[in-house]
N, C-alpha and C. Protein backbone atom coordinates (compact mmCIF):
# COMPACT_ATOMS: atom_id res chain seq x y z
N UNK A 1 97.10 95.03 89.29
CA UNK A 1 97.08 95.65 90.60
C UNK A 1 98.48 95.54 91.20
N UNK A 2 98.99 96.55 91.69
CA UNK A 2 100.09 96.93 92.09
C UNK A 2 100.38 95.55 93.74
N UNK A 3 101.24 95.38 94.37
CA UNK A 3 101.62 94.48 95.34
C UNK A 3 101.44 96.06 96.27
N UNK A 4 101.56 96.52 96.19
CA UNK A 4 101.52 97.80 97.67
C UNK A 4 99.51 97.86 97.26
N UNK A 5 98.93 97.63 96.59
CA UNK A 5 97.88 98.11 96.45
C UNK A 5 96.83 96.91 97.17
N UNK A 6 97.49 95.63 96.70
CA UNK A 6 96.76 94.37 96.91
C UNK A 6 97.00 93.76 98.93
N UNK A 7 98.69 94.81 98.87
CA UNK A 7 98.25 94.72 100.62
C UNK A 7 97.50 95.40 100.97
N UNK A 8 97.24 96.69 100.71
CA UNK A 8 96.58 97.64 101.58
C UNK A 8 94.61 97.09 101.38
N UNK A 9 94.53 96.38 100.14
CA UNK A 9 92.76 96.14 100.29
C UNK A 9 93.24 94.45 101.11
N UNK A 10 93.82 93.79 101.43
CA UNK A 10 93.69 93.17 102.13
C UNK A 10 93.93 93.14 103.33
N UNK A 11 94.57 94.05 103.96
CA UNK A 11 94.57 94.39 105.37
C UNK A 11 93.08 95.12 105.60
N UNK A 12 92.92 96.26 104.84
CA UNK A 12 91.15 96.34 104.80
C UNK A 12 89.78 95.57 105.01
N UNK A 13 90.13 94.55 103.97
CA UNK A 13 89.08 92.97 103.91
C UNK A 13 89.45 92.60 105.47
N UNK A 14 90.62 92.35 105.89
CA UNK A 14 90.19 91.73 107.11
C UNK A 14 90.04 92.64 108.56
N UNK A 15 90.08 94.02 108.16
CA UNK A 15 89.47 94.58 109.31
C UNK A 15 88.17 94.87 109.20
N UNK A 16 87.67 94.87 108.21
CA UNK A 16 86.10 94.87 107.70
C UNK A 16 85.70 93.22 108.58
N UNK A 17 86.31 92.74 107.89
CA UNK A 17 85.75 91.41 108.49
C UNK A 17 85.89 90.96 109.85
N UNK A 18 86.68 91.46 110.85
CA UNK A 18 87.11 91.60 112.19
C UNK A 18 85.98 91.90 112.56
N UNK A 19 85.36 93.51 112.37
CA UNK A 19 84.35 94.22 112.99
C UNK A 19 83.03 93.59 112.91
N UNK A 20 82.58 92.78 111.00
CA UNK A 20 81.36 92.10 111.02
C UNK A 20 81.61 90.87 112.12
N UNK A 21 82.40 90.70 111.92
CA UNK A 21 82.62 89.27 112.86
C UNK A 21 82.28 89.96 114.41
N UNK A 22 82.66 90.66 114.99
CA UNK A 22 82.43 91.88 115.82
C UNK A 22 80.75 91.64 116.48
N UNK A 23 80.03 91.65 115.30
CA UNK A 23 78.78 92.45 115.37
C UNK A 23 77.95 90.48 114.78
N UNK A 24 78.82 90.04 115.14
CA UNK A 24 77.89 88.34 114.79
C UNK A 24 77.67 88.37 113.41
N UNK A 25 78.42 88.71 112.71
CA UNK A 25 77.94 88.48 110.98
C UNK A 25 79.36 87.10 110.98
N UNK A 26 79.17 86.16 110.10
CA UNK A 26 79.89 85.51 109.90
C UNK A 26 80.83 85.50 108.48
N UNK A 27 81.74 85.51 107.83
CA UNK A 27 82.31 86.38 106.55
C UNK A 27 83.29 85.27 106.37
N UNK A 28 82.22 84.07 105.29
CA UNK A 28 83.45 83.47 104.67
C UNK A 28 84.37 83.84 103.34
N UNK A 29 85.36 82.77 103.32
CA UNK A 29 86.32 82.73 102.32
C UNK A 29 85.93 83.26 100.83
N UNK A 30 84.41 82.31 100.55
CA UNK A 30 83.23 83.24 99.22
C UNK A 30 82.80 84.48 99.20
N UNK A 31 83.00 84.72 100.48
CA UNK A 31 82.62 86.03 100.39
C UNK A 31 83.77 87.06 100.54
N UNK A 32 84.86 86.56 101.01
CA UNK A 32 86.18 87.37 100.96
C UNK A 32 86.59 87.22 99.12
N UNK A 33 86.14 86.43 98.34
CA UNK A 33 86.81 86.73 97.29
C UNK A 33 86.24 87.41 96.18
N UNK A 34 84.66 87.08 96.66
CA UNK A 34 83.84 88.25 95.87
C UNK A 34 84.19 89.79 96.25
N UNK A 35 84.79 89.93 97.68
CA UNK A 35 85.56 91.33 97.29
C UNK A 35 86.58 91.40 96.79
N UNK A 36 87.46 90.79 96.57
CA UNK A 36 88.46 90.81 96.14
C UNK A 36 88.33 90.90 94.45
N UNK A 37 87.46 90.02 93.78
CA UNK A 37 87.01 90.10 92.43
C UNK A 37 86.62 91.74 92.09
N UNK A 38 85.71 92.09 93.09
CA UNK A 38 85.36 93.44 93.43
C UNK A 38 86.84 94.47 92.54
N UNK A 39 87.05 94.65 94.22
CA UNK A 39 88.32 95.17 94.26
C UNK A 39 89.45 95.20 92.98
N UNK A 40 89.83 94.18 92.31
CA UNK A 40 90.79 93.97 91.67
C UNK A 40 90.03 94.30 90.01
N UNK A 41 88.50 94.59 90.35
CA UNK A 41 88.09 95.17 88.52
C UNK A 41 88.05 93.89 88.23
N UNK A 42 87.44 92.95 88.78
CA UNK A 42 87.43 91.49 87.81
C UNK A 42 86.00 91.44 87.65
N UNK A 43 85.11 91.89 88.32
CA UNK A 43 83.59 91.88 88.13
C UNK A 43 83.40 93.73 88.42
N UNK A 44 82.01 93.73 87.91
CA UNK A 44 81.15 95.18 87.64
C UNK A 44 80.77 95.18 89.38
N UNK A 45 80.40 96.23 89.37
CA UNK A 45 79.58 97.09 90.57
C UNK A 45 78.02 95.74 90.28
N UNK A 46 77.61 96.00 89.14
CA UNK A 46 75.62 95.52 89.30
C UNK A 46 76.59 94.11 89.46
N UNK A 47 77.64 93.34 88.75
CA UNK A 47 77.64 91.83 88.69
C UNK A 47 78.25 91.80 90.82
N UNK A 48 79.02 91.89 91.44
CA UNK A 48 78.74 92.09 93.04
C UNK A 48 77.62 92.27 93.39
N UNK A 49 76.79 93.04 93.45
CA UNK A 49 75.85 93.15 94.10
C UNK A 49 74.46 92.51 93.99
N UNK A 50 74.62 91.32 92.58
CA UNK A 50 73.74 90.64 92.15
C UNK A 50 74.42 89.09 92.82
N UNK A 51 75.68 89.08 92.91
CA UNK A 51 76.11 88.28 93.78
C UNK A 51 75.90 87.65 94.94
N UNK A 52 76.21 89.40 95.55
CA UNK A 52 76.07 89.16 97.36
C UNK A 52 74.78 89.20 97.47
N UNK A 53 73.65 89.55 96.59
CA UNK A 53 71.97 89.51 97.23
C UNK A 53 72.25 87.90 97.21
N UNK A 54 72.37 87.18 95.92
CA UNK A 54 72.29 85.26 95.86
C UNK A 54 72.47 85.16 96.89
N UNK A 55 73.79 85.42 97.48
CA UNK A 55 74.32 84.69 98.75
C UNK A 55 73.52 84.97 99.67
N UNK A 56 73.23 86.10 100.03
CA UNK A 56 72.10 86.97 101.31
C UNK A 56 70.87 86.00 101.48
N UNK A 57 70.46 85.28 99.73
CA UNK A 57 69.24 84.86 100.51
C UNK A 57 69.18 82.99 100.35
N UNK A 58 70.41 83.17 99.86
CA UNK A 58 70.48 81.42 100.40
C UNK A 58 70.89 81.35 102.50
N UNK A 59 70.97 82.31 102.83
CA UNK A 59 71.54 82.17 104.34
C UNK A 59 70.33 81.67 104.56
């Protein structure tokens, strides 16, 4: 991943996370790096989203 590429999804991640924060969602650090894993092609689309459900229902 390019350095112009890895700023622009991280200025993203944290305006995403500004707004949940916004709206009372709380958005930790685990969960900032599971996008980032996301993001950077280090995990699949089904392996995220089998992720973030775990996390969803340990809250």
């Amino acid at each position: 991943m390019s350095k112009q590429n890895e700023e622009s999804y991280e200025k993203a991640l944290r305006n995403a996370k500004a707004s949940m924060e916004v709206s009372v969602f709380t958005i930790t650090e685990e969960h900032m790096e599971l996008v980032r894993d996301k993001l950077k092609g280090e995990i699949t689309e089904e392996e995220f989203l089998k992720m973030a459900l775990e996390k969803a229902k340990k809250k």
